[in-house]
PDB file of N, CA and C in Angstrom:
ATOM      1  N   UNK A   1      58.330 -12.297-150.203  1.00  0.00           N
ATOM      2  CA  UNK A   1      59.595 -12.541-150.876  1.00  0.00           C
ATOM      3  C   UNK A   1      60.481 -11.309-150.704  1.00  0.00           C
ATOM      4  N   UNK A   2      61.505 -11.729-149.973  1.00  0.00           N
ATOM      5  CA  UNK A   2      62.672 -10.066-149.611  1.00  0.00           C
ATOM      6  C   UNK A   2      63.641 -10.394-150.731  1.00  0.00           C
ATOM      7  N   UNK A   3      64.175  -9.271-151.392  1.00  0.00           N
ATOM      8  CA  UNK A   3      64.542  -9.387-152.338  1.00  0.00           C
ATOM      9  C   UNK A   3      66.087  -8.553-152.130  1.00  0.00           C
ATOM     10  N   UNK A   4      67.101  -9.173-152.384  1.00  0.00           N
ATOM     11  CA  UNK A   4      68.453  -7.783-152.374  1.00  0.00           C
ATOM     12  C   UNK A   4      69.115  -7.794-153.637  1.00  0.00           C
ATOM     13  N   UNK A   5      70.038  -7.150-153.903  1.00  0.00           N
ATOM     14  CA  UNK A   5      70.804  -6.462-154.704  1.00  0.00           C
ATOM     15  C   UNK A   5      72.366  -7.166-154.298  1.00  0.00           C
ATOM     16  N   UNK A   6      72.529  -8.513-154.844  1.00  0.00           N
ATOM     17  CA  UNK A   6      73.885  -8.783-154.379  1.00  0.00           C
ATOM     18  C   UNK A   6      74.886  -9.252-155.770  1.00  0.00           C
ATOM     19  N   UNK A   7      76.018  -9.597-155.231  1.00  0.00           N
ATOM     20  CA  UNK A   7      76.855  -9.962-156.422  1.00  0.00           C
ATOM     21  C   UNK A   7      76.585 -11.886-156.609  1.00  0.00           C
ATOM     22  N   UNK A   8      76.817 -11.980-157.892  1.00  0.00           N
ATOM     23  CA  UNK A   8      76.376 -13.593-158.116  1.00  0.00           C
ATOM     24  C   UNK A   8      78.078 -13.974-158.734  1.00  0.00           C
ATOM     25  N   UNK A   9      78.872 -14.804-158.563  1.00  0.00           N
ATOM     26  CA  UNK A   9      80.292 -15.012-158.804  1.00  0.00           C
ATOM     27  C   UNK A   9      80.128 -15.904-160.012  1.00  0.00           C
ATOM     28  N   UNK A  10      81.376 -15.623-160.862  1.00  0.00           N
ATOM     29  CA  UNK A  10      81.425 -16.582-162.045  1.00  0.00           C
ATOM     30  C   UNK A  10      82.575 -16.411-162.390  1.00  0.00           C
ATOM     31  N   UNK A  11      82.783 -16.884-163.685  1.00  0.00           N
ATOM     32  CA  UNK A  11      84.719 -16.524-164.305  1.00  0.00           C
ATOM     33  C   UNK A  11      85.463 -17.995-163.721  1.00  0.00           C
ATOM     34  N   UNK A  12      86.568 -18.040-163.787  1.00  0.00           N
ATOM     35  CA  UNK A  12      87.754 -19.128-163.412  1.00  0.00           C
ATOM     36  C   UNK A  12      88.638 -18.802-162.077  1.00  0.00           C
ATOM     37  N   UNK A  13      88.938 -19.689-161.753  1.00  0.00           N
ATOM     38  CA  UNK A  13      89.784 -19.736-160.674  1.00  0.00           C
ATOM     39  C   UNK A  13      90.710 -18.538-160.409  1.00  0.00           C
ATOM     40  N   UNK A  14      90.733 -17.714-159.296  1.00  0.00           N
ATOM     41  CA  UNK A  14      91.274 -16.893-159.008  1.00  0.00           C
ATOM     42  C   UNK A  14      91.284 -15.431-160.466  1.00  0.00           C
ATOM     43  N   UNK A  15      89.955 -15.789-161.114  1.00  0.00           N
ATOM     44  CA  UNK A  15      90.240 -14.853-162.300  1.00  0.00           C
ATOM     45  C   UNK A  15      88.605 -14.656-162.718  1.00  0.00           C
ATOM     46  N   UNK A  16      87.638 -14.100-161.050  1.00  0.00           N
ATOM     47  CA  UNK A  16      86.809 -13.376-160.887  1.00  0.00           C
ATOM     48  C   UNK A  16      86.126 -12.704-161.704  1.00  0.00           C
ATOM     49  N   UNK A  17      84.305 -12.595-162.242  1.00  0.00           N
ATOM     50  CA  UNK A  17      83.428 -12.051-162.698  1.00  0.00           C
ATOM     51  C   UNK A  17      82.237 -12.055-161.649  1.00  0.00           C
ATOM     52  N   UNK A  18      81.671 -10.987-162.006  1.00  0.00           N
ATOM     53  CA  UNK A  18      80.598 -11.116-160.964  1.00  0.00           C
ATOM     54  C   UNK A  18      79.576 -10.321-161.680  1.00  0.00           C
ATOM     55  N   UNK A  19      78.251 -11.117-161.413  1.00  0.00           N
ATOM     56  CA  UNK A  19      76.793 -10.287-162.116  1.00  0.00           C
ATOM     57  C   UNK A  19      76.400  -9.657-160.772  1.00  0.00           C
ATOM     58  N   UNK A  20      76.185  -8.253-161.255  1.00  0.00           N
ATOM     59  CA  UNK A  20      75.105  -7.508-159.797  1.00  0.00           C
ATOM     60  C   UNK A  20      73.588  -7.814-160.349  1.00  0.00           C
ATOM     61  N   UNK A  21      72.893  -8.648-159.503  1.00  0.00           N
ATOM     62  CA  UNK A  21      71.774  -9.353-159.334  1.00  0.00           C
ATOM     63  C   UNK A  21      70.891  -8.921-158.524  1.00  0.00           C
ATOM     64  N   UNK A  22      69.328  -8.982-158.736  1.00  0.00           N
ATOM     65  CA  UNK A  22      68.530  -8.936-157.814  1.00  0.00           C
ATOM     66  C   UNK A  22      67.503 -10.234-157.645  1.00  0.00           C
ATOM     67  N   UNK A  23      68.043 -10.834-156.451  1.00  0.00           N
ATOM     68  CA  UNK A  23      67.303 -12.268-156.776  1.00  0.00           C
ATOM     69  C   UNK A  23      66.996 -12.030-155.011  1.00  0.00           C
ATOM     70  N   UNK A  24      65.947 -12.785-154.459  1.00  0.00           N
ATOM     71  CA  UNK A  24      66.116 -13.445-153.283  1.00  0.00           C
ATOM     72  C   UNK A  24      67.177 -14.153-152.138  1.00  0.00           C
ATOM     73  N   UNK A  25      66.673 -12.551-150.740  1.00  0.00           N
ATOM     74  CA  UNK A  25      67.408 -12.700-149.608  1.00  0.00           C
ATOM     75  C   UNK A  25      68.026 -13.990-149.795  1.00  0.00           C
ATOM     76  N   UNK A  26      67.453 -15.160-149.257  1.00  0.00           N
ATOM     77  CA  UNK A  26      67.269 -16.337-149.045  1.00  0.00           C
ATOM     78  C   UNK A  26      67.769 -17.581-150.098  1.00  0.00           C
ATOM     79  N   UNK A  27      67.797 -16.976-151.395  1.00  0.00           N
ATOM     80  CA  UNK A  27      68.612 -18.169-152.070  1.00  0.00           C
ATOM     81  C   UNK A  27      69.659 -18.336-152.230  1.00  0.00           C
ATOM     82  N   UNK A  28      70.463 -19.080-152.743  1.00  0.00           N
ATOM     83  CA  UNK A  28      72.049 -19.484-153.249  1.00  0.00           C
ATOM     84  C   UNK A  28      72.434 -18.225-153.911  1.00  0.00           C
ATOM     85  N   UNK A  29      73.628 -18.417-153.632  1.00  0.00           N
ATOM     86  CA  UNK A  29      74.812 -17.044-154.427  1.00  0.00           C
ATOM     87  C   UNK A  29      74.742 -17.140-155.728  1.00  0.00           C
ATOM     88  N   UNK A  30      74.933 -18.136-155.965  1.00  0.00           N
ATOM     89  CA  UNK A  30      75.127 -18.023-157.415  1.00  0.00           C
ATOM     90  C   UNK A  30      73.859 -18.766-158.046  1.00  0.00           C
ATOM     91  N   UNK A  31      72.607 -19.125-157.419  1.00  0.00           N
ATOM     92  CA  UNK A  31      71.330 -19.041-157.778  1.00  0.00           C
ATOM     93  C   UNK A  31      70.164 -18.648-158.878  1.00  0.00           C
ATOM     94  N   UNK A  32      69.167 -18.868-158.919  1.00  0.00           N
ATOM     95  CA  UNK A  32      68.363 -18.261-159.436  1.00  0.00           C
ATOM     96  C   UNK A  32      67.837 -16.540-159.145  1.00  0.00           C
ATOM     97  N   UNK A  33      68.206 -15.850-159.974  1.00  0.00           N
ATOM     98  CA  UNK A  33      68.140 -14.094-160.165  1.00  0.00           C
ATOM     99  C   UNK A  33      66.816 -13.563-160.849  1.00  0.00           C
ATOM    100  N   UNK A  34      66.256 -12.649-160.351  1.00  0.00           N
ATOM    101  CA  UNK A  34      64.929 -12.030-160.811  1.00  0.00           C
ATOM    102  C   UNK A  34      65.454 -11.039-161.885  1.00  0.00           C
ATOM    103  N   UNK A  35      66.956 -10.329-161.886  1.00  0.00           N
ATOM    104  CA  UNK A  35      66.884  -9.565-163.204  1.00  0.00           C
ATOM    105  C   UNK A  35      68.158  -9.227-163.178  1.00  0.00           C
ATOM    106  N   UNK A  36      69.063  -9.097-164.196  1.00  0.00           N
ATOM    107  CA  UNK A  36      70.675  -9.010-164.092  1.00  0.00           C
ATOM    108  C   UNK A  36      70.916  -7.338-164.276  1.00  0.00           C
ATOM    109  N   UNK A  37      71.693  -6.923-163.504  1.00  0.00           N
ATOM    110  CA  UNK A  37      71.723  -5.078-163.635  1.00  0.00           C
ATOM    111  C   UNK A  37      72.897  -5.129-164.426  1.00  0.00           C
ATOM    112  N   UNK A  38      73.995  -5.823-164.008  1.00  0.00           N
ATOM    113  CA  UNK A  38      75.456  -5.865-164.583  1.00  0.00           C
ATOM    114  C   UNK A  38      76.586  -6.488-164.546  1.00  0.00           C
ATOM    115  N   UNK A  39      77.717  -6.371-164.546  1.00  0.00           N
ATOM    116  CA  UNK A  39      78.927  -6.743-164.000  1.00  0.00           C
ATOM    117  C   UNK A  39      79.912  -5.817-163.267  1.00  0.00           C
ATOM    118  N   UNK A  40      80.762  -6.776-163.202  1.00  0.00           N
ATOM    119  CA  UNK A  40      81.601  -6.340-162.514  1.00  0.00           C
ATOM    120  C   UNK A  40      83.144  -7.391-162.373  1.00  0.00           C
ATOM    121  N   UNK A  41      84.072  -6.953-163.099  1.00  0.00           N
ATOM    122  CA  UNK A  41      85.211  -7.338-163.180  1.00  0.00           C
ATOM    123  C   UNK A  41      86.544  -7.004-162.478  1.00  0.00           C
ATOM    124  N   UNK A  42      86.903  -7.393-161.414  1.00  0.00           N
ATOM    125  CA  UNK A  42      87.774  -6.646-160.143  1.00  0.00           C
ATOM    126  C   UNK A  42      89.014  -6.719-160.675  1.00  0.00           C
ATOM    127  N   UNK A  43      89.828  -7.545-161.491  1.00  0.00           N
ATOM    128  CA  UNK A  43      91.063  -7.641-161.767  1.00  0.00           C
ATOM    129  C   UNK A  43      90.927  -7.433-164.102  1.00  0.00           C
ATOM    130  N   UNK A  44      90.002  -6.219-164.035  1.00  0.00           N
ATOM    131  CA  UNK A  44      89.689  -5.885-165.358  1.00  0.00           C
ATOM    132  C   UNK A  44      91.510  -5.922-166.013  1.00  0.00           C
ATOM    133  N   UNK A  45      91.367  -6.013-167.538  1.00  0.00           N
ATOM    134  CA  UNK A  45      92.671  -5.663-168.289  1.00  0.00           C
ATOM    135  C   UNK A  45      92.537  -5.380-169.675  1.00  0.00           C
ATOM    136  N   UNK A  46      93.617  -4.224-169.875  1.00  0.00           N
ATOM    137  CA  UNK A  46      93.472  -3.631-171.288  1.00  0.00           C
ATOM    138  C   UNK A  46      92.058  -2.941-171.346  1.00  0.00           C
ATOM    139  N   UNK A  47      91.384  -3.260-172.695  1.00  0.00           N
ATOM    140  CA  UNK A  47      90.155  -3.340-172.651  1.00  0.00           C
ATOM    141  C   UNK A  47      88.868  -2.795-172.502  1.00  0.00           C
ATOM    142  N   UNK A  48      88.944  -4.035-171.352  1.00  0.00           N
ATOM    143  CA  UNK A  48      88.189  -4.419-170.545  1.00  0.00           C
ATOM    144  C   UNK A  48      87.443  -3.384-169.764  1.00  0.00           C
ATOM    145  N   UNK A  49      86.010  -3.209-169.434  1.00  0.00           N
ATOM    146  CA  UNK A  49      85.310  -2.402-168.827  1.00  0.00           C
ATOM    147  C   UNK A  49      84.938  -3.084-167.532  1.00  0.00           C
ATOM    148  N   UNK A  50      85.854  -2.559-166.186  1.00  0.00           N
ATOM    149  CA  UNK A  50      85.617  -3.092-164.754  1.00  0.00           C
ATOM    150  C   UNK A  50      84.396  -2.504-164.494  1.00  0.00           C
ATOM    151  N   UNK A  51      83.487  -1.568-164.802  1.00  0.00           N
ATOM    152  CA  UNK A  51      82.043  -1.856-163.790  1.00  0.00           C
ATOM    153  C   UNK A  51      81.142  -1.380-164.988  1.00  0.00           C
ATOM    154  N   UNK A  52      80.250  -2.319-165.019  1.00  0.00           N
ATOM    155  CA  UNK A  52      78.900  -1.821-165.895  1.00  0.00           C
ATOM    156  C   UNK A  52      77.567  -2.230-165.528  1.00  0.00           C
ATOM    157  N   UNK A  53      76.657  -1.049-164.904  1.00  0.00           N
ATOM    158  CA  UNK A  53      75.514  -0.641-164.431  1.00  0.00           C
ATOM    159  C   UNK A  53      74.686  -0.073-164.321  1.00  0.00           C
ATOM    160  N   UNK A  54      73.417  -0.597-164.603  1.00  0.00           N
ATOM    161  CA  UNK A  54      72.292  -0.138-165.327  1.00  0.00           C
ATOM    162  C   UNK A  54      72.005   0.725-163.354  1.00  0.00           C
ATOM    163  N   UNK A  55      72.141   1.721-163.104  1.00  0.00           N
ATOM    164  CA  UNK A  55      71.960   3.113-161.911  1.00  0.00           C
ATOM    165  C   UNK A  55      70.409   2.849-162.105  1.00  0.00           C
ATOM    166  N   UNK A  56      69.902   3.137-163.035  1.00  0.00           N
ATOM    167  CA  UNK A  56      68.186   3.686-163.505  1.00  0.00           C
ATOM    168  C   UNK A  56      67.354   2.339-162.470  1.00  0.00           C
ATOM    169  N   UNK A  57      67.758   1.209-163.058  1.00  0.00           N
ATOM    170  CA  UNK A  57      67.012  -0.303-162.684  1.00  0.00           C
ATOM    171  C   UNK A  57      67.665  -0.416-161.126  1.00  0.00           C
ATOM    172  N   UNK A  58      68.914  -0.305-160.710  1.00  0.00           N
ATOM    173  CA  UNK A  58      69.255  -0.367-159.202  1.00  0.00           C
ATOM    174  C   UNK A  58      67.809   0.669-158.433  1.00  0.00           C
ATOM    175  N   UNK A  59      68.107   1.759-158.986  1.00  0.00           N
ATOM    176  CA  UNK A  59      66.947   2.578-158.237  1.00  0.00           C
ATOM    177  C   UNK A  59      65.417   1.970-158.087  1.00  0.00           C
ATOM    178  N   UNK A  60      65.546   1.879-159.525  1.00  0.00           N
ATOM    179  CA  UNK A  60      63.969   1.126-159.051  1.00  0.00           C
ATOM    180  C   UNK A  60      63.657  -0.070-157.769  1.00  0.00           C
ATOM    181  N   UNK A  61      64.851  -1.218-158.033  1.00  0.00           N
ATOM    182  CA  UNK A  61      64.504  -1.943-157.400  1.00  0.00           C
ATOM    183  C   UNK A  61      64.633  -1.415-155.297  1.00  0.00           C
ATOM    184  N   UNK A  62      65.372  -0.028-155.559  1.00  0.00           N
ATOM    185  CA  UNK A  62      65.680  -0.038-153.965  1.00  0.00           C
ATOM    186  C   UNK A  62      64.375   0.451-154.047  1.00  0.00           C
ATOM    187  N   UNK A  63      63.849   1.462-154.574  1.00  0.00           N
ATOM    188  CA  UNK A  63      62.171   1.978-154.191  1.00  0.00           C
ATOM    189  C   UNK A  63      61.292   1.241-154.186  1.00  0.00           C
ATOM    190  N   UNK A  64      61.417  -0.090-154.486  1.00  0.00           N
ATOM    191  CA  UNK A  64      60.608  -1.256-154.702  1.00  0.00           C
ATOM    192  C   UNK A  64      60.186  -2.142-153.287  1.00  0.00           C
ATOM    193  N   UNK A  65      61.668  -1.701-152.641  1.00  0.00           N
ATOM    194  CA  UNK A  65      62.118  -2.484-151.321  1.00  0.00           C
ATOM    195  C   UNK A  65      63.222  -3.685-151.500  1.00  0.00           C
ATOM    196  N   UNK A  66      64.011  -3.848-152.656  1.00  0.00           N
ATOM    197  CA  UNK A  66      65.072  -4.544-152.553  1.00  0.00           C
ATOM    198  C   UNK A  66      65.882  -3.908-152.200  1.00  0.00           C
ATOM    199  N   UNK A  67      66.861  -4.470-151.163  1.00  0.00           N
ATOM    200  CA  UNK A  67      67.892  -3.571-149.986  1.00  0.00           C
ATOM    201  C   UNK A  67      69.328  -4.333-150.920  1.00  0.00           C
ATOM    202  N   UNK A  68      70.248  -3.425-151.289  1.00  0.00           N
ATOM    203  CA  UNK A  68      71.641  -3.800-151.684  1.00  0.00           C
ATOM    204  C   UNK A  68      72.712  -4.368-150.604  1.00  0.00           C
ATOM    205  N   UNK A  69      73.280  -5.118-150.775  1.00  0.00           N
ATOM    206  CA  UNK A  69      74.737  -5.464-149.821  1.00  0.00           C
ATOM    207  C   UNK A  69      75.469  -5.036-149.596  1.00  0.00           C
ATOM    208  N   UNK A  70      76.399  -4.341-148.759  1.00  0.00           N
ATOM    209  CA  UNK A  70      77.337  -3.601-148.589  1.00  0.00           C
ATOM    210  C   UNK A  70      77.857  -3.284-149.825  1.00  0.00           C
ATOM    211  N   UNK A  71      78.849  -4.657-150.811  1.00  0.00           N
ATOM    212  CA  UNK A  71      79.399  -4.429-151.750  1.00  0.00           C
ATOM    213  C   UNK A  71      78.470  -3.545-152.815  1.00  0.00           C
ATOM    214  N   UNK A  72      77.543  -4.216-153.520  1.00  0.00           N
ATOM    215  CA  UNK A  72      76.948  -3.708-154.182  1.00  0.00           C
ATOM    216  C   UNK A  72      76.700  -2.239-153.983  1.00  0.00           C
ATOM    217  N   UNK A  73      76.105  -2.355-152.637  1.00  0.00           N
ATOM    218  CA  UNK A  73      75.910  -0.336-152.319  1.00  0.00           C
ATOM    219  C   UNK A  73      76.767   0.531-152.732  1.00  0.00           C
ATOM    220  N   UNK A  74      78.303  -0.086-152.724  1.00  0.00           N
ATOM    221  CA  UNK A  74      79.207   0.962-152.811  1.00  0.00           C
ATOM    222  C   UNK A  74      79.389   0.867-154.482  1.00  0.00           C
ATOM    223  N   UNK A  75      79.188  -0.465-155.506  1.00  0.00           N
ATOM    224  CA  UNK A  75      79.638  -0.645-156.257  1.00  0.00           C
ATOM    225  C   UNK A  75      78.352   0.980-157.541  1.00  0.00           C
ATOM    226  N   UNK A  76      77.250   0.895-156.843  1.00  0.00           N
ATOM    227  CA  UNK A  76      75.979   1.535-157.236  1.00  0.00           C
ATOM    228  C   UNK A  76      76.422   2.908-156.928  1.00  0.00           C
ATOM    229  N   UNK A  77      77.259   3.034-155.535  1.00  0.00           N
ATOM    230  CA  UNK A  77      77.612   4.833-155.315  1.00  0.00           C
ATOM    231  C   UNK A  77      78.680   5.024-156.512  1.00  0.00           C
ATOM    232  N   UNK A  78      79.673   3.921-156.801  1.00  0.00           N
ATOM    233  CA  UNK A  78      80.838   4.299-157.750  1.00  0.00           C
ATOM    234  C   UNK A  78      79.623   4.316-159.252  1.00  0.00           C
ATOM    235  N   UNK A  79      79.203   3.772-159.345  1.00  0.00           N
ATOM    236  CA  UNK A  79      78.956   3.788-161.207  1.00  0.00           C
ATOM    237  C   UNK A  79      77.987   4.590-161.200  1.00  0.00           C
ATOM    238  N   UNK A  80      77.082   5.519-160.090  1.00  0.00           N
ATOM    239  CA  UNK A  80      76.284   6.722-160.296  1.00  0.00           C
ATOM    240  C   UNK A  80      77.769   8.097-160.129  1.00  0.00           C
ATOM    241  N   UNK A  81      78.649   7.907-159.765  1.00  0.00           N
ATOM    242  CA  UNK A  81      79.928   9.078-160.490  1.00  0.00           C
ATOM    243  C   UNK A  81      80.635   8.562-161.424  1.00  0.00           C
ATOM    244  N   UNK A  82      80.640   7.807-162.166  1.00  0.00           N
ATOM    245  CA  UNK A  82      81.420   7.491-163.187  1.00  0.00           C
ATOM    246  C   UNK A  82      80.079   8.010-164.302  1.00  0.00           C
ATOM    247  N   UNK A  83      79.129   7.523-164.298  1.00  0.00           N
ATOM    248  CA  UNK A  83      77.800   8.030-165.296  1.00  0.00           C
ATOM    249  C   UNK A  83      77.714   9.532-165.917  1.00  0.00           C
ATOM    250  N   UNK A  84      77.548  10.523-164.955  1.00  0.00           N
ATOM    251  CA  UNK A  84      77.441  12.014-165.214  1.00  0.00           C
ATOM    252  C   UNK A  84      78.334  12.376-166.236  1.00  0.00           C
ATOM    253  N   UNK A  85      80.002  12.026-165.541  1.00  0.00           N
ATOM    254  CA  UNK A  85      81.197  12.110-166.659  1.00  0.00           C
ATOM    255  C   UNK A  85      81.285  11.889-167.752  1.00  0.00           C
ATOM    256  N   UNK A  86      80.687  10.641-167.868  1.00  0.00           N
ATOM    257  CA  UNK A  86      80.246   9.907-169.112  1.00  0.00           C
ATOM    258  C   UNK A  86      79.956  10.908-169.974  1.00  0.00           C
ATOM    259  N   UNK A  87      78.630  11.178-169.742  1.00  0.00           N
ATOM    260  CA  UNK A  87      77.728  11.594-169.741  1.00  0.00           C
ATOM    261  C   UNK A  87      77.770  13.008-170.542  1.00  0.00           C
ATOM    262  N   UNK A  88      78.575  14.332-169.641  1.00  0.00           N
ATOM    263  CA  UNK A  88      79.042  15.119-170.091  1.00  0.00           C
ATOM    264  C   UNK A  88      80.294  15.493-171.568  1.00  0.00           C
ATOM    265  N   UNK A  89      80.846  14.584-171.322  1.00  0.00           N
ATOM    266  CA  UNK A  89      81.907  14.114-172.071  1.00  0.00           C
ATOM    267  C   UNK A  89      81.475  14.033-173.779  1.00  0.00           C
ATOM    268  N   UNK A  90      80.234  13.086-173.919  1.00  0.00           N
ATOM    269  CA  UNK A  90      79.905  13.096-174.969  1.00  0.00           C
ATOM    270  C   UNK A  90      78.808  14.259-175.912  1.00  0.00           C
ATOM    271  N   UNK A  91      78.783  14.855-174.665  1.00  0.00           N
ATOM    272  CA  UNK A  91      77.071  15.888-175.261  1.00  0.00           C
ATOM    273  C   UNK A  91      78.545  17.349-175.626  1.00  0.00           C
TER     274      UNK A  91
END
């Protein structure tokens, strides 16, 4: 069973949500998922928090051998520099 790291689509017409998922190479997009890491909201407002991601569980699953998708890869490089900031900010 090959397993990746892709986005699963949801939300309304032209008004986009997306779960970063790790489900099987091989199944449907918007399919059955082995474990939900987060979201991701491209046209976020007010609010609204455009990327939220569990970094810790992405890692595991790449050391595991689940390979991410382009998108996702980059979405995992942005929310491991948004984290630290975080991070610092509050301590």
């Amino acid at each position: 069973m090959a397993l990746k790291i892709k986005l699963q689509r949801g939300g309304a017409t032209h008004n986009p949500i997306y779960r970063v998922v790790v489900a099987e190479a091989r199944g449907r997009r918007d399919g059955r998922f082995v474990e939900k890491l987060g979201t991701y909201i491209p046209r976020a407002k007010g609010q609204q928090i455009e990327l939220t991601l569990n970094v810790e569980r992405a890692d595991y699953w790449t050391s595991v051998g689940a390979i991410p998708t382009d998108t996702t890869k980059a979405l995992i490089k942005r929310a491991r520099k948004e984290t630290p900031v975080a991070a610092e900010a509050i301590a």
